[in-house]
Protein backbone atom coordinates (compact mmCIF):
# COMPACT_ATOMS: atom_id res chain seq x y z
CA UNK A 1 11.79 -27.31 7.52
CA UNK A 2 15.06 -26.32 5.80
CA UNK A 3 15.97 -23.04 5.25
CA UNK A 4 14.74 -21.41 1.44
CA UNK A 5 17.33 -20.94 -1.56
CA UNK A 6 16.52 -17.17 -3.48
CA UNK A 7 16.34 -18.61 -7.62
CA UNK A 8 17.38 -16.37 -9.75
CA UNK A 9 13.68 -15.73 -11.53
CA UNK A 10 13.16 -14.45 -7.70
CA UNK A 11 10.83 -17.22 -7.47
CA UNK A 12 11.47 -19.40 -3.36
CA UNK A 13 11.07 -22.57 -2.84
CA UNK A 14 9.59 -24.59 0.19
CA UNK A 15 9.48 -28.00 1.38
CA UNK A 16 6.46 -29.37 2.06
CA UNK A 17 4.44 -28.62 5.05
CA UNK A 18 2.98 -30.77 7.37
CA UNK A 19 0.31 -30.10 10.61
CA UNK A 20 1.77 -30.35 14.08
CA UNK A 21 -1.76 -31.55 15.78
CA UNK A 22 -1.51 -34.80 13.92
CA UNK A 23 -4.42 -36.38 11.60
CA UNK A 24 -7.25 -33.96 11.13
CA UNK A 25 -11.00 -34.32 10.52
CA UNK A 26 -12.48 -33.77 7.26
CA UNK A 27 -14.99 -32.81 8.53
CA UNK A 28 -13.26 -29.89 10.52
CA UNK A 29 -11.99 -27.77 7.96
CA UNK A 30 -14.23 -25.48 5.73
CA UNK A 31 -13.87 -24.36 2.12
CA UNK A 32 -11.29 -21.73 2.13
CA UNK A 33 -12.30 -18.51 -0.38
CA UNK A 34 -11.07 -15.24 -1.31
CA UNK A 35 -12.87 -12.64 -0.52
CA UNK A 36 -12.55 -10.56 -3.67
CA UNK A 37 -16.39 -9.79 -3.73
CA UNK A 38 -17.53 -7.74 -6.24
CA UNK A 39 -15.39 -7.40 -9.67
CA UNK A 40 -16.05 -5.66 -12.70
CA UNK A 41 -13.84 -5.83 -16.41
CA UNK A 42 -13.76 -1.94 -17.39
CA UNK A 43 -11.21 -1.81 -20.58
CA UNK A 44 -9.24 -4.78 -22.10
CA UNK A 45 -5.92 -3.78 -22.72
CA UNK A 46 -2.70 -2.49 -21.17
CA UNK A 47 -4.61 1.20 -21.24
CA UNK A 48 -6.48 2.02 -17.95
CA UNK A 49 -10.09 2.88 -18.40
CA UNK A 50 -11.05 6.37 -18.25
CA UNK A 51 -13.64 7.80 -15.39
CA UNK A 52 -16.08 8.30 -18.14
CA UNK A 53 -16.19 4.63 -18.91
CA UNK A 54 -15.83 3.53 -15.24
CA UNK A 55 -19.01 5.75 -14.75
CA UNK A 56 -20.65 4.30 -17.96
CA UNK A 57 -20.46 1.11 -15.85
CA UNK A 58 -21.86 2.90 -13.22
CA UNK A 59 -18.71 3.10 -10.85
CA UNK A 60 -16.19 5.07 -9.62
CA UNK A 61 -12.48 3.58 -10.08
CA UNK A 62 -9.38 4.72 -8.18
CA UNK A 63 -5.92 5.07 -8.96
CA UNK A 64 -3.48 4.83 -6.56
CA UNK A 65 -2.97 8.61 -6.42
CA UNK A 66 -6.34 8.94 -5.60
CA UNK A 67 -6.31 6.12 -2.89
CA UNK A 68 -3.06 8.17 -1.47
CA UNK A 69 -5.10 11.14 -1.14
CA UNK A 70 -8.39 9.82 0.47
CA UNK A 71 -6.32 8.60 3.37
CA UNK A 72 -3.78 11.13 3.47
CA UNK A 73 -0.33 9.50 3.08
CA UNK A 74 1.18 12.27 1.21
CA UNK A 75 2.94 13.92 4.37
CA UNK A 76 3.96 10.58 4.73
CA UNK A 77 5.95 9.97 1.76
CA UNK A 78 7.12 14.00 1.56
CA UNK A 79 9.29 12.18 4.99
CA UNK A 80 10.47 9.48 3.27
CA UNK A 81 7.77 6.70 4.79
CA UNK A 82 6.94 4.47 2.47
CA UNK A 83 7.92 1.34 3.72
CA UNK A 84 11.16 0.90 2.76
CA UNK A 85 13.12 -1.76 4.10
CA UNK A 86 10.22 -3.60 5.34
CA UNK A 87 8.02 -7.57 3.28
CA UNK A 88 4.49 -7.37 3.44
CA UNK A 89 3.58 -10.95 3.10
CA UNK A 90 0.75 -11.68 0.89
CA UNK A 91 -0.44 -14.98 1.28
CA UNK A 92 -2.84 -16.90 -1.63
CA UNK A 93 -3.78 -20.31 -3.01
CA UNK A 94 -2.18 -20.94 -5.69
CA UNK A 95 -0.90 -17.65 -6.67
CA UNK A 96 -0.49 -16.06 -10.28
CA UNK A 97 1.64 -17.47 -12.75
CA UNK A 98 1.29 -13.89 -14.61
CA UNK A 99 2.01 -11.78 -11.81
CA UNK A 100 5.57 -10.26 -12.55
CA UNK A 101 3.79 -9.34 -15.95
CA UNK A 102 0.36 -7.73 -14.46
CA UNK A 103 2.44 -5.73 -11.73
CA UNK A 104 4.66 -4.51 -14.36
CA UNK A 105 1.96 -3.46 -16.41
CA UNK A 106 -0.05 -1.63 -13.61
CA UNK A 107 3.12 0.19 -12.16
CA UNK A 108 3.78 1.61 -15.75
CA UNK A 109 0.51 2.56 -15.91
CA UNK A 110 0.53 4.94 -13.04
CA UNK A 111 3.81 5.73 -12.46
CA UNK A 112 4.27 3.39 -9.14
CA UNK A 113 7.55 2.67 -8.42
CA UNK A 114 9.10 -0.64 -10.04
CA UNK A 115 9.91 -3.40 -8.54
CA UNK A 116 13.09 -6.08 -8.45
CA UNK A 117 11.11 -9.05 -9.97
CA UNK A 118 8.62 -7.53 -11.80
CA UNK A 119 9.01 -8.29 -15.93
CA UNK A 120 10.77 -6.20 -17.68
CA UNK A 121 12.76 -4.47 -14.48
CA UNK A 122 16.42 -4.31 -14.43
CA UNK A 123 17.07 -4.50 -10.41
CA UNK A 124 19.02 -1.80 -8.49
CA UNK A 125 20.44 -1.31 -5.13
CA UNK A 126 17.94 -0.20 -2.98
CA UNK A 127 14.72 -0.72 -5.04
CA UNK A 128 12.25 -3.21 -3.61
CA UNK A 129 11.33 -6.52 -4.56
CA UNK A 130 8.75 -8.88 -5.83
CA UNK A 131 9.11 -12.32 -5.06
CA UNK A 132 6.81 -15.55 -4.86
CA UNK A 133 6.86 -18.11 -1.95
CA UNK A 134 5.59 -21.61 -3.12
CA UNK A 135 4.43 -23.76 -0.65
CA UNK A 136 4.11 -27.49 -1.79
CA UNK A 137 4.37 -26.64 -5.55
CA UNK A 138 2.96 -24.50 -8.09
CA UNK A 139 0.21 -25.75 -10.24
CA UNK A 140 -0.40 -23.33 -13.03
CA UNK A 141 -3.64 -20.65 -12.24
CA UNK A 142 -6.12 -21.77 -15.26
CA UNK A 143 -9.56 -23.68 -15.43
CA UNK A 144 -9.98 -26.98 -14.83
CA UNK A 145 -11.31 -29.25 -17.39
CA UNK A 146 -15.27 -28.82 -18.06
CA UNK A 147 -15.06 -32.84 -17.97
CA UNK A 148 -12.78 -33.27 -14.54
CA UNK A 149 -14.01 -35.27 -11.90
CA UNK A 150 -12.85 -32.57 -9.63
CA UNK A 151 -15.11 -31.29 -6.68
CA UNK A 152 -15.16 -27.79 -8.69
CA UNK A 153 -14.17 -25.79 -5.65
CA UNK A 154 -10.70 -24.88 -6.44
CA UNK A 155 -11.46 -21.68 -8.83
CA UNK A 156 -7.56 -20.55 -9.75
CA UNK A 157 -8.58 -17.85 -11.98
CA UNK A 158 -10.49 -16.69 -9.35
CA UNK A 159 -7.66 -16.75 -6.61
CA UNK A 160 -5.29 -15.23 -9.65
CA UNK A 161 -7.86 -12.33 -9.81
CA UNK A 162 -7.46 -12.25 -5.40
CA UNK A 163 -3.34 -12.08 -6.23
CA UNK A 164 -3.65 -9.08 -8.23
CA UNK A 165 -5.81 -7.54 -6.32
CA UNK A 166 -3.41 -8.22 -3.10
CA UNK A 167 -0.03 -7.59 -5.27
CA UNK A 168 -0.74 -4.52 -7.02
CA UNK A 169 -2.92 -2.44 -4.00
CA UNK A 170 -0.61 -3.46 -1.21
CA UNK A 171 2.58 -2.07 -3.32
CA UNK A 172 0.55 1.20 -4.50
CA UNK A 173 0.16 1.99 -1.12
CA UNK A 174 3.68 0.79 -0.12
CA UNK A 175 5.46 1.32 -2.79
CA UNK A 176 8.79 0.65 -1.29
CA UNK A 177 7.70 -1.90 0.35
CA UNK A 178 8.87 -5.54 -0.41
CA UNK A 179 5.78 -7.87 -1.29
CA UNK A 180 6.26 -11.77 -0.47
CA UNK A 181 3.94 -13.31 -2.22
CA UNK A 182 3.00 -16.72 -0.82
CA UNK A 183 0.87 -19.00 -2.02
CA UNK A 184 -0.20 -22.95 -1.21
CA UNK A 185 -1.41 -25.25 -4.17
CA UNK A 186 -4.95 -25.74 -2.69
CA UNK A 187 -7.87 -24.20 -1.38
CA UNK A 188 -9.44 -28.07 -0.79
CA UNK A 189 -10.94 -29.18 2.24
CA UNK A 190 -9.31 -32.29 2.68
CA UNK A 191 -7.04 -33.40 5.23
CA UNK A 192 -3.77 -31.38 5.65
CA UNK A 193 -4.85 -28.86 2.67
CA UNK A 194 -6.60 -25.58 2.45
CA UNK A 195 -6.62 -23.93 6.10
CA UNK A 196 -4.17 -26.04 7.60
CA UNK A 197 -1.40 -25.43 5.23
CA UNK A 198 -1.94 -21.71 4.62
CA UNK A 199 -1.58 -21.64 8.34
CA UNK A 200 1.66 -23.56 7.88
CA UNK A 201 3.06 -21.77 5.54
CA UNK A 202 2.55 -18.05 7.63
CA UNK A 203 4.45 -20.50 10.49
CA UNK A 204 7.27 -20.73 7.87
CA UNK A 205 7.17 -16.87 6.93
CA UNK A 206 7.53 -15.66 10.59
CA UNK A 207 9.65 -18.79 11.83
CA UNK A 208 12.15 -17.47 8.97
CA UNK A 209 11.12 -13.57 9.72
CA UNK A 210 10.71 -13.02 5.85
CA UNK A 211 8.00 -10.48 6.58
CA UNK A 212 6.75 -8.07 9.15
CA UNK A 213 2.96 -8.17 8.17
CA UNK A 214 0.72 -10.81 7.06
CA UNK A 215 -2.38 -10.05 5.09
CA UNK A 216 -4.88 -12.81 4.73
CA UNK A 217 -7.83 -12.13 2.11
CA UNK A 218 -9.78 -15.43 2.67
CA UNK A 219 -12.21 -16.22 5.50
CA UNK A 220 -14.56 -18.65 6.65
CA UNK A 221 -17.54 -18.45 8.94
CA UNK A 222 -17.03 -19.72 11.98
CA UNK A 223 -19.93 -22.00 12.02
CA UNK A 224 -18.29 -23.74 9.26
CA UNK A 225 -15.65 -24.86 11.31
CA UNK A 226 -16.17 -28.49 12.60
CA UNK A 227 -15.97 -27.03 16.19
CA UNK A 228 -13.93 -24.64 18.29
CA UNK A 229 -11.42 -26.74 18.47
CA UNK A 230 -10.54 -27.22 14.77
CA UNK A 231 -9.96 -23.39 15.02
CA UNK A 232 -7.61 -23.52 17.58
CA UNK A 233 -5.23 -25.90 16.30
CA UNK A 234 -4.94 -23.18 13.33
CA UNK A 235 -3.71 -20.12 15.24
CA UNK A 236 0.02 -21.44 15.87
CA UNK A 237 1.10 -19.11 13.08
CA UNK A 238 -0.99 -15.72 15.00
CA UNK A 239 0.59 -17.02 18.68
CA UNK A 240 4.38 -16.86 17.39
CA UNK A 241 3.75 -13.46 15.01
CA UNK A 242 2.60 -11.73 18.00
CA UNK A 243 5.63 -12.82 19.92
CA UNK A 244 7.99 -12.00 16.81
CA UNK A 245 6.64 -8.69 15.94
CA UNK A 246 4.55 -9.94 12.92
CA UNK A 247 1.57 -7.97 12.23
CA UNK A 248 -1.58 -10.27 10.58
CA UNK A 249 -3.87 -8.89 9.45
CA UNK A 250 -7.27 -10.42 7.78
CA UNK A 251 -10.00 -9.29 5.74
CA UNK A 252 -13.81 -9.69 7.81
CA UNK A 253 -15.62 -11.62 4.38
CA UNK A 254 -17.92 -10.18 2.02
CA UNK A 255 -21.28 -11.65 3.29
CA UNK A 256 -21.93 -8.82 5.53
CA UNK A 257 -23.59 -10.11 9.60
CA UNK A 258 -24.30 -13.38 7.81
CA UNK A 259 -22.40 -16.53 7.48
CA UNK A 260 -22.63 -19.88 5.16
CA UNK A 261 -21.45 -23.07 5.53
CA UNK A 262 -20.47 -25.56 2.75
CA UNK A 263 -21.72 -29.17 3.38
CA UNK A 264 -21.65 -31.33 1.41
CA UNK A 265 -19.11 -30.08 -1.17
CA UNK A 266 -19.97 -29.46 -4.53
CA UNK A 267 -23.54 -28.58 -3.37
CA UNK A 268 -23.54 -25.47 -2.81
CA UNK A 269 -23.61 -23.26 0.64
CA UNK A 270 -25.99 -23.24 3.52
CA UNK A 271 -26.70 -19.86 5.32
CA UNK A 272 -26.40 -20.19 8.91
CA UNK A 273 -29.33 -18.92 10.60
CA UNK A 274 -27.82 -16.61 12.91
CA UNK A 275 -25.46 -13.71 12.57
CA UNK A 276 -21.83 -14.78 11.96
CA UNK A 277 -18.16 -13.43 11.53
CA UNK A 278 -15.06 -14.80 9.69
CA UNK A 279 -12.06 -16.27 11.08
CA UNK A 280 -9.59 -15.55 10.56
CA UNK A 281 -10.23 -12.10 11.25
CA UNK A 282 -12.59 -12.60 14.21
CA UNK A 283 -9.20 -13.95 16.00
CA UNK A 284 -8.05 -11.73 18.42
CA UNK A 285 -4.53 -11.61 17.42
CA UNK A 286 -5.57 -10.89 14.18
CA UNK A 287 -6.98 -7.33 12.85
CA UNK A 288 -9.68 -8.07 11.16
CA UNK A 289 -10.71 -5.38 8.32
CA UNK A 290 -14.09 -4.18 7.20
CA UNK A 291 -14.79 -2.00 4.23
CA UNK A 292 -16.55 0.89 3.24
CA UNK A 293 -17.90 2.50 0.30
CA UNK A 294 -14.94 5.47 -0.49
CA UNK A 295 -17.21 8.50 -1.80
CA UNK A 296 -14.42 10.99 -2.94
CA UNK A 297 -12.81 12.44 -5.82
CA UNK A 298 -11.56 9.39 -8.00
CA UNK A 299 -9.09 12.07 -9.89
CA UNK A 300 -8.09 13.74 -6.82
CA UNK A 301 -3.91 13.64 -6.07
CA UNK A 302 -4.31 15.39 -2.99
CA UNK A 303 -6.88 16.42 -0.40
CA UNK A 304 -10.51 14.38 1.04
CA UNK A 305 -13.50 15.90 -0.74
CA UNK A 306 -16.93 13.99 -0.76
CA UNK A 307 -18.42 13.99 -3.78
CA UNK A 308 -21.74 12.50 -4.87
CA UNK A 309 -22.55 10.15 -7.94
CA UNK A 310 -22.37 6.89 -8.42
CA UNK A 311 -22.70 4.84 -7.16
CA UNK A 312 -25.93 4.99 -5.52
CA UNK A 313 -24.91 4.70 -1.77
CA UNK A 314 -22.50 7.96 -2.53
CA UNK A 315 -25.56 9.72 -4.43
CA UNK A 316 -27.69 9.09 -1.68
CA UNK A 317 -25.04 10.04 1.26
CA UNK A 318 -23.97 13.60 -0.75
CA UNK A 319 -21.69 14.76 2.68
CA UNK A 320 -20.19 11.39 3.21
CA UNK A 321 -16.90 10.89 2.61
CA UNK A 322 -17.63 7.10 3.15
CA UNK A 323 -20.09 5.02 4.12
CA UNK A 324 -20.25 1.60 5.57
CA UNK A 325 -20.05 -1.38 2.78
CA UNK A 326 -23.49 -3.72 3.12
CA UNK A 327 -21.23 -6.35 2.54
CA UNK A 328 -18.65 -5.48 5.18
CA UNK A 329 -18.55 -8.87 7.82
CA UNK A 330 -19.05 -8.16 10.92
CA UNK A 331 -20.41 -8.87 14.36
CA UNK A 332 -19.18 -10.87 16.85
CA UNK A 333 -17.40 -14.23 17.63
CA UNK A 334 -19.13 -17.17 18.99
CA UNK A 335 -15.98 -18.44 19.40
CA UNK A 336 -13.56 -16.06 21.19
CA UNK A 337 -14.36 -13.93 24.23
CA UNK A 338 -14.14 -10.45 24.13
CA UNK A 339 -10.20 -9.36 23.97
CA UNK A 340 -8.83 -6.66 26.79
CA UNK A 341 -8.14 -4.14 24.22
CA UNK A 342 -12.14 -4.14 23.45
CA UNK A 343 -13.18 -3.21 26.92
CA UNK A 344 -13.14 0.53 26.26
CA UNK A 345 -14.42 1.89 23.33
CA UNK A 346 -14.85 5.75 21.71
CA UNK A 347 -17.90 7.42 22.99
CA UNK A 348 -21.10 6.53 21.11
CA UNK A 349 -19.56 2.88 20.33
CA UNK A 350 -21.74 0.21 19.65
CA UNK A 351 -21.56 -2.32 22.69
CA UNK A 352 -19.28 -4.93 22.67
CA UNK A 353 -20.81 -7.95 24.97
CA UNK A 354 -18.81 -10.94 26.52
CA UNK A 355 -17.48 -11.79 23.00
CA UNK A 356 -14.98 -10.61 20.56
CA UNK A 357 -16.45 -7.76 17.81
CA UNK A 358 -15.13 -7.58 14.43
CA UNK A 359 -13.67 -5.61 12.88
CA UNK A 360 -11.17 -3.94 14.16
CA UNK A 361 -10.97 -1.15 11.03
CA UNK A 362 -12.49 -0.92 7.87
CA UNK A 363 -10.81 0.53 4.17
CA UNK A 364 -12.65 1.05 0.79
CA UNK A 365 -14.15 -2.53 -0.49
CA UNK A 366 -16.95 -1.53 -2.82
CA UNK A 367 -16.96 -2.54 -6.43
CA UNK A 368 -18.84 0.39 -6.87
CA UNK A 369 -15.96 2.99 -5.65
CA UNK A 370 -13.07 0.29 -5.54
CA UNK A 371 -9.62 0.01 -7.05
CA UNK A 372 -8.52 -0.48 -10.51
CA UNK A 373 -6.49 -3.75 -11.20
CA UNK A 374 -4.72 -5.54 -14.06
CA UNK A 375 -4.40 -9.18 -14.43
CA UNK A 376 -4.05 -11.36 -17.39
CA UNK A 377 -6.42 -14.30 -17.25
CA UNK A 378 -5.75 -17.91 -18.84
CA UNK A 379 -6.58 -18.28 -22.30
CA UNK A 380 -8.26 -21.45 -21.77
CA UNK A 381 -10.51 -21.12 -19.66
CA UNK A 382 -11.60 -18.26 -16.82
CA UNK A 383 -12.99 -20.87 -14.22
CA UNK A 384 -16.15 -19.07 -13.48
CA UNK A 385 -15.02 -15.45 -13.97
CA UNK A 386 -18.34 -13.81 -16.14
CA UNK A 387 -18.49 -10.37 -17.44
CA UNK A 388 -21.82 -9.21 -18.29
CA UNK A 389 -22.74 -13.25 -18.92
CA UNK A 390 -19.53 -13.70 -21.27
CA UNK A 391 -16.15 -15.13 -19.89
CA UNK A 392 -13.78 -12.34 -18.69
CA UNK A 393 -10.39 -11.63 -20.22
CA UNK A 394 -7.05 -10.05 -19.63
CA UNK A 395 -7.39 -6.18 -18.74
CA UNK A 396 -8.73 -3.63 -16.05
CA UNK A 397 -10.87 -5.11 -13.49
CA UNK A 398 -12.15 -2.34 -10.93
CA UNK A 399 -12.65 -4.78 -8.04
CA UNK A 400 -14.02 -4.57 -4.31
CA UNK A 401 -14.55 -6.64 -1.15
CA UNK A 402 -12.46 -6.69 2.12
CA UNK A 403 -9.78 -8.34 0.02
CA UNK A 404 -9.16 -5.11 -1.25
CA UNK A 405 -9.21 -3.48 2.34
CA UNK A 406 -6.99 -6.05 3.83
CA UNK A 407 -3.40 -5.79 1.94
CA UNK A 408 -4.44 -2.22 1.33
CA UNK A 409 -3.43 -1.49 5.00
CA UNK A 410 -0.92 -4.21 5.19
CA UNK A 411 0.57 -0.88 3.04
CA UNK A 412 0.04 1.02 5.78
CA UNK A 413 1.59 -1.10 8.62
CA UNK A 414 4.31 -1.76 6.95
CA UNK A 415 4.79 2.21 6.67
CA UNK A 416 4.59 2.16 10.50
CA UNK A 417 7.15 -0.78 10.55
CA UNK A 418 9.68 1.36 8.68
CA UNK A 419 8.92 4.58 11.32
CA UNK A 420 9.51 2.11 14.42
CA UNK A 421 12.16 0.51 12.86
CA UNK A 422 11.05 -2.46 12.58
CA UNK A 423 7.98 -5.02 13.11
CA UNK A 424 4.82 -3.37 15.71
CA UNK A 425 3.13 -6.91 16.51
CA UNK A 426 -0.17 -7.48 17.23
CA UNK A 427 -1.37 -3.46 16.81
CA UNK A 428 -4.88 -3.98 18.23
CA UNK A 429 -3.94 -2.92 22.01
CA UNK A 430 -3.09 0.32 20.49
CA UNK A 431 -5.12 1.03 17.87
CA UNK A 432 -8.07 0.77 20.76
CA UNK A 433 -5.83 2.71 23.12
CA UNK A 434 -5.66 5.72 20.35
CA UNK A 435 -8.97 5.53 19.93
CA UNK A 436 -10.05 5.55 23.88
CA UNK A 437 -8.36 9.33 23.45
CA UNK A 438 -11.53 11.82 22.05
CA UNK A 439 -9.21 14.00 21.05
CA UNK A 440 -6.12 11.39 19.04
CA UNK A 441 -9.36 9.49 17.96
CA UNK A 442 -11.11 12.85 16.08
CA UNK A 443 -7.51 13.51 14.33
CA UNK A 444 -6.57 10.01 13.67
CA UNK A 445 -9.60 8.48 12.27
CA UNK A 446 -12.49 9.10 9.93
CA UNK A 447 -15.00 7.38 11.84
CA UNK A 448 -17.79 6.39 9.67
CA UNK A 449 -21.27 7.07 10.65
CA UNK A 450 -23.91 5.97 7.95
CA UNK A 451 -25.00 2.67 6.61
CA UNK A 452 -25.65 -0.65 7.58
CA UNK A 453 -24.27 -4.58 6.68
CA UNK A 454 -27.69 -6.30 6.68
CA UNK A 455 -26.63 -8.09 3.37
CA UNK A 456 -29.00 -11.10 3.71
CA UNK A 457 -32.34 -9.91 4.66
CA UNK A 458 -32.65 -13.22 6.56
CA UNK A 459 -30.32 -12.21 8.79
CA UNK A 460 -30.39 -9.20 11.16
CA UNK A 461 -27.10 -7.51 10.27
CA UNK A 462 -26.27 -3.95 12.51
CA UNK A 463 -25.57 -0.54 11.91
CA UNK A 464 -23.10 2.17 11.24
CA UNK A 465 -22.65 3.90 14.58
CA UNK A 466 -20.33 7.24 15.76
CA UNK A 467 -17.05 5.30 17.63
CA UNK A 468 -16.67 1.44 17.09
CA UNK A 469 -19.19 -0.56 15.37
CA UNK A 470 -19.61 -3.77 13.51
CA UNK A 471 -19.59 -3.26 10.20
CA UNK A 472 -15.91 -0.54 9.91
CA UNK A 473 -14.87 -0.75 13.21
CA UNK A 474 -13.05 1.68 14.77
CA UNK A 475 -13.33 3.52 11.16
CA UNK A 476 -10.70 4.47 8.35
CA UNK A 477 -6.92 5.68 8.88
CA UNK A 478 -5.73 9.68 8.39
CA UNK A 479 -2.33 7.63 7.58
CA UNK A 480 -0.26 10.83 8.25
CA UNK A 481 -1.72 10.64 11.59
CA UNK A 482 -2.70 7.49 12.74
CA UNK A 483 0.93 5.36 11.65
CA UNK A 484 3.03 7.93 14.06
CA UNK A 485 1.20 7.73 16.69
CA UNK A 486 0.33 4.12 16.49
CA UNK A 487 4.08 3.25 16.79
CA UNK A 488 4.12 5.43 19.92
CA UNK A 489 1.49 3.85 21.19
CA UNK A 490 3.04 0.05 20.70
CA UNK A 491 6.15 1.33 21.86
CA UNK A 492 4.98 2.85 25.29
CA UNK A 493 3.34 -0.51 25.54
C-alpha cells in the first residue's frame, strides 16, 4: 500500500485493501456487528438531558465528569496524564459522515477539551486531533432504500450510532488524546469484505504506526466462523501490533455466555446451543472487555459512592458500586488454548480450564447506568433505529453494551502510553501479573463480586466471582492506580 496524504478537511485516504491468504470462503466469514447493545433517545436537541428525565426513563446517564470520577482519573490529569501525544484508533464500518459535528456538539456540552477537526474548531499547536481513516471509500451513513434488493444487513445508522459512541467516550476519557477514526465501507459477508478488511485496515494503521491502541467494538461468535482456520488467517493485524507496541483491544459482545450464528443471511440468527465467546476479543493478543452495570453518583465530579435507584440491578445491589452486566460475553474459547498469562489468577478466581477465558476486564456497558452520547441521524431514514416504536432522531442517546466499555479504556491505555512514553503492547501479561499481587490487586482494581451473564435462559451463562471471572474479568480500573503500575509492570517485562 502507498503511504496516506493528510487533506485538509483532516479527512485520510487509503488505497484499497486486499487479503494476503488469497480467495476466501463465503462461507467462512460471519456477519460483522457492533456491539452497541442497549440505546435509549433521552432529549432531542443540542441540550443534554437532565437526571430527572434520564430517571423518568428509568436510567441513570453519565457525563464524562462523572465517568472520571467512578474510576478515579482525577490524580491522573492533576499530573498532566491525559494522553497527550498519543492516536487511539477507533476502527468502524462505515463511519459517520456527521461526526466532526456530533463531537463538537458533545465537547461544548461538557466542557471536554476541543479537538483539531472537530466543526467549528480553529486548530492550535498542541491541541489534539480528530481525523477519519477511509478504507476503500466512504459511502454516506443513511438507510437503504425500503425497496433495495440488498441483503438488509448493512445497518449504517446503526454503525453511525457505534461511531459516536466510540468517538465521543474514548476522547472524554482521553481528552488529549488523538482519535483515528477508521472505518471500511462494509460490514457484508462476502468475499474480501466485512472481517477481512477491517483486519486489513488495523494491518495498515500499525504497518504505518498511526496509533498506539486499537479498539474494536464488533464481535462475532466463534461458532460463526466457518472453522478455526478462517479465524486465523484474520489475526495478522494482532501478531504485528504486539510486536510494534500496539495495544488492541476488543469489546466481549452483548449476548452474555451465549452465541448466534447467522446462516443463511437475511434470515435471521441461530443460537448456538452451547456457551460461546466473541472473537475478536477471545484472541489472546487481544484484551477483550466485559461490562458492568456502574451504580454510582451520575452527578458526582469526584469520589466512588454507591448509590441505589435505578435501575433495578443498582436498587437491588444498594452497597455495590457495580455489578456484573447480564449481557457482558463471556466464557471461554473453543478456539484458543488457555494463554500463559491466565495460569495464575487472584485468589477466589473462577477456574480457567485448558482454554482461553474472556474477558480480560470489564467497564460500565449498561443502558441502564451508561453514557450519554450525541449523534445526528439521517433525515431519511434511521435504518432500524426505534425509539419507543417511532424512528429515532438527532439528539442524546444514553447508550450501553461493551462497545461502550471497549474505547472507554482505549482512553485509559492510551493514558498509560503517554506515562511510558510511548506504545505498552499486548498489556495482558501484566495486567494478570498485577493482579497475581493480593495486595497491587486490592488497590488497583474494583473487583466485582455480584451478578451473573446468563442472558439466554437456554444457555447456562456463569457467575460474578471475588478475583477473575467470566463475565468482568479481572474487574474495573482505579486508573490513578492501575495505568502506573501497569507500565511498570510491561516495562520490567
Amino acid at each position: 500500500m502507498s503511504s496516506l496524504a493528510l487533506a485538509a478537511s483532516g479527512v485520510l485516504a487509503a488505497p484499497a485493501v486486499t487479503t494476503a491468504s488469497g480467495p476466501i470462503s463465503l462461507a467462512a466469514y460471519p456477519e460483522l456487528r457492533p456491539t452497541v447493545a442497549e440505546y435509549a433517545q433521552v432529549t432531542a436537541g443540542e441540550v443534554p438531558p437532565t437526571q430527572a428525565q434520564c430517571a423518568a426513563a428509568g436510567r441513570r446517564c453519565f457525563a464524562p465528569q462523572a465517568i472520571r470520577a467512578a474510576y478515579n482519573l482525577g490524580p491522573l490529569y492533576a499530573d498532566g496524564f491525559d494522553g497527550r501525544g498519543q492516536t487511539i484508533a477507533v476502527v468502524d464500518s462505515y463511519g459517520s459522515d456527521t461526526m466532526a459535528h456530533d463531537l463538537h456538539v458533545f465537547d461544548q456540552a461538557f466542557g471536554v477539551q476541543p479537538m483539531c477537526g472537530e466543526e467549528g474548531v480553529t486548530c492550535a499547536p498542541g491541541m489534539p486531533t480528530f481525523s477519519t481513516l477511509h478504507v476503500q471509500g466512504s459511502p454516506d451513513t443513511k438507510a437503504p432504500p425500503a425497496t433495495g434488493k440488498g441483503t438488509g444487513q448493512e445497518d449504517r445508522s446503526a454503525w453511525a450510532l457505534e461511531v459516536a459512541l466510540d468517538v465521543e467516550t474514548a476522547h472524554a476519557m482521553a481528552p488529549n488524546a488523538n482519535i483515528l477514526l477508521v472505518s471500511t465501507p462494509t460490514a457484508e459477508t462476502l468475499g474480501v469484505q466485512g472481517f477481512p478488511a477491517m483486519m486489513n485496515a488495523e494491518q495498515y494503521v500499525v504497518d504505518h504506526h498511526l496509533a498506539t491502541v486499537i479498539s474494536q467494538s464488533f464481535a462475532s461468535a466463534e461458532g460463526a466462523f466457518g472453522s478455526a482456520q478462517s479465524i486465523e488467517h484474520l489475526r495478522h493485524a494482532f501478531k504485528s501490533a504486539a510486536e510494534n507496541g500496539v495495544t488492541v483491544l476488543g469489546s466481549s459482545g452483548d449476548d452474555g455466555s451465549s452465541g448466534s450464528k447467522k446462516t443463511p443471511v437475511k434470515d435471521g440468527g441461530t443460537t448456538l446451543p452451547d456457551p460461546a465467546v466473541e472473537w475478536p476479543a477471545s484472541d489472546p493478543l487481544v484484551t477483550g472487555v466485559g461490562g458492568t452495570y456502574l451504580c454510582t453518583d451520575p452527578d458526582a465530579t469526584g469520589g466512588r459512592t454507591a448509590t441505589g435507584g435505578a435501575p433495578a440491578k443498582c436498587a437491588a445491589s444498594p452497597g455495590a458500586a457495580e455489578v456484573g452486566w447480564t449481557f457482558s460475553g463471556g466464557g471461554f474459547s473453543q478456539v484458543f488454548d488457555r494463554p500463559a498469562y491466565q495460569n495464575s489468577l487472584p485468589a477466589g478466581s473462577t477456574a480457567v480450564g485448558a482454554k482461553r477465558g474472556v474477558p480480560d476486564i470489564a467497564l460500565q456497558a449498561s443502558a441502564g447506568t451508561g453514557a450519554l452520547v450525541y449523534v445526528s441521524l439521517p433525515p431519511d431514514g434511521q435504518g432500524g433505529l426505534d425509539c419507543g416504536g417511532t424512528p429515532c432522531s438527532t439528539g442524546w442517546y444514553d447508550i450501553g453494551g461493551t462497545s461502550l466499555a471497549c474505547p472507554e479504556w482505549a482512553g485509559l491505555v492510551s493514558i498509560a502510553d503517554q506515562i511510558n512514553g510511548g506504545g505498552l503492547g499486548l498489556i495482558n501479561p501484566a495486567l494478570y501479573k498485577i493482579a497475581g499481587d493480593p495486595g497491587t490487586y486490592a488497590a488497583d482494581f474494583y473487583d466485582i463480586t455480584l451478578g451473573n451473564n446468563t442472558a439466554d435462559p437456554s444457555v447456562p451463562g456463569y457467575p460474578v466471582t471475588t478475583g477473575w471471572d467470566p463475565v468482568t474479568g479481572l474487574g474495573t480500573p482505579n486508573a490513578a492506580k492501575l495505568l502506573p503500575d501497569l507500565v511498570a509492570a510491561v516495562r520490567a517485562g
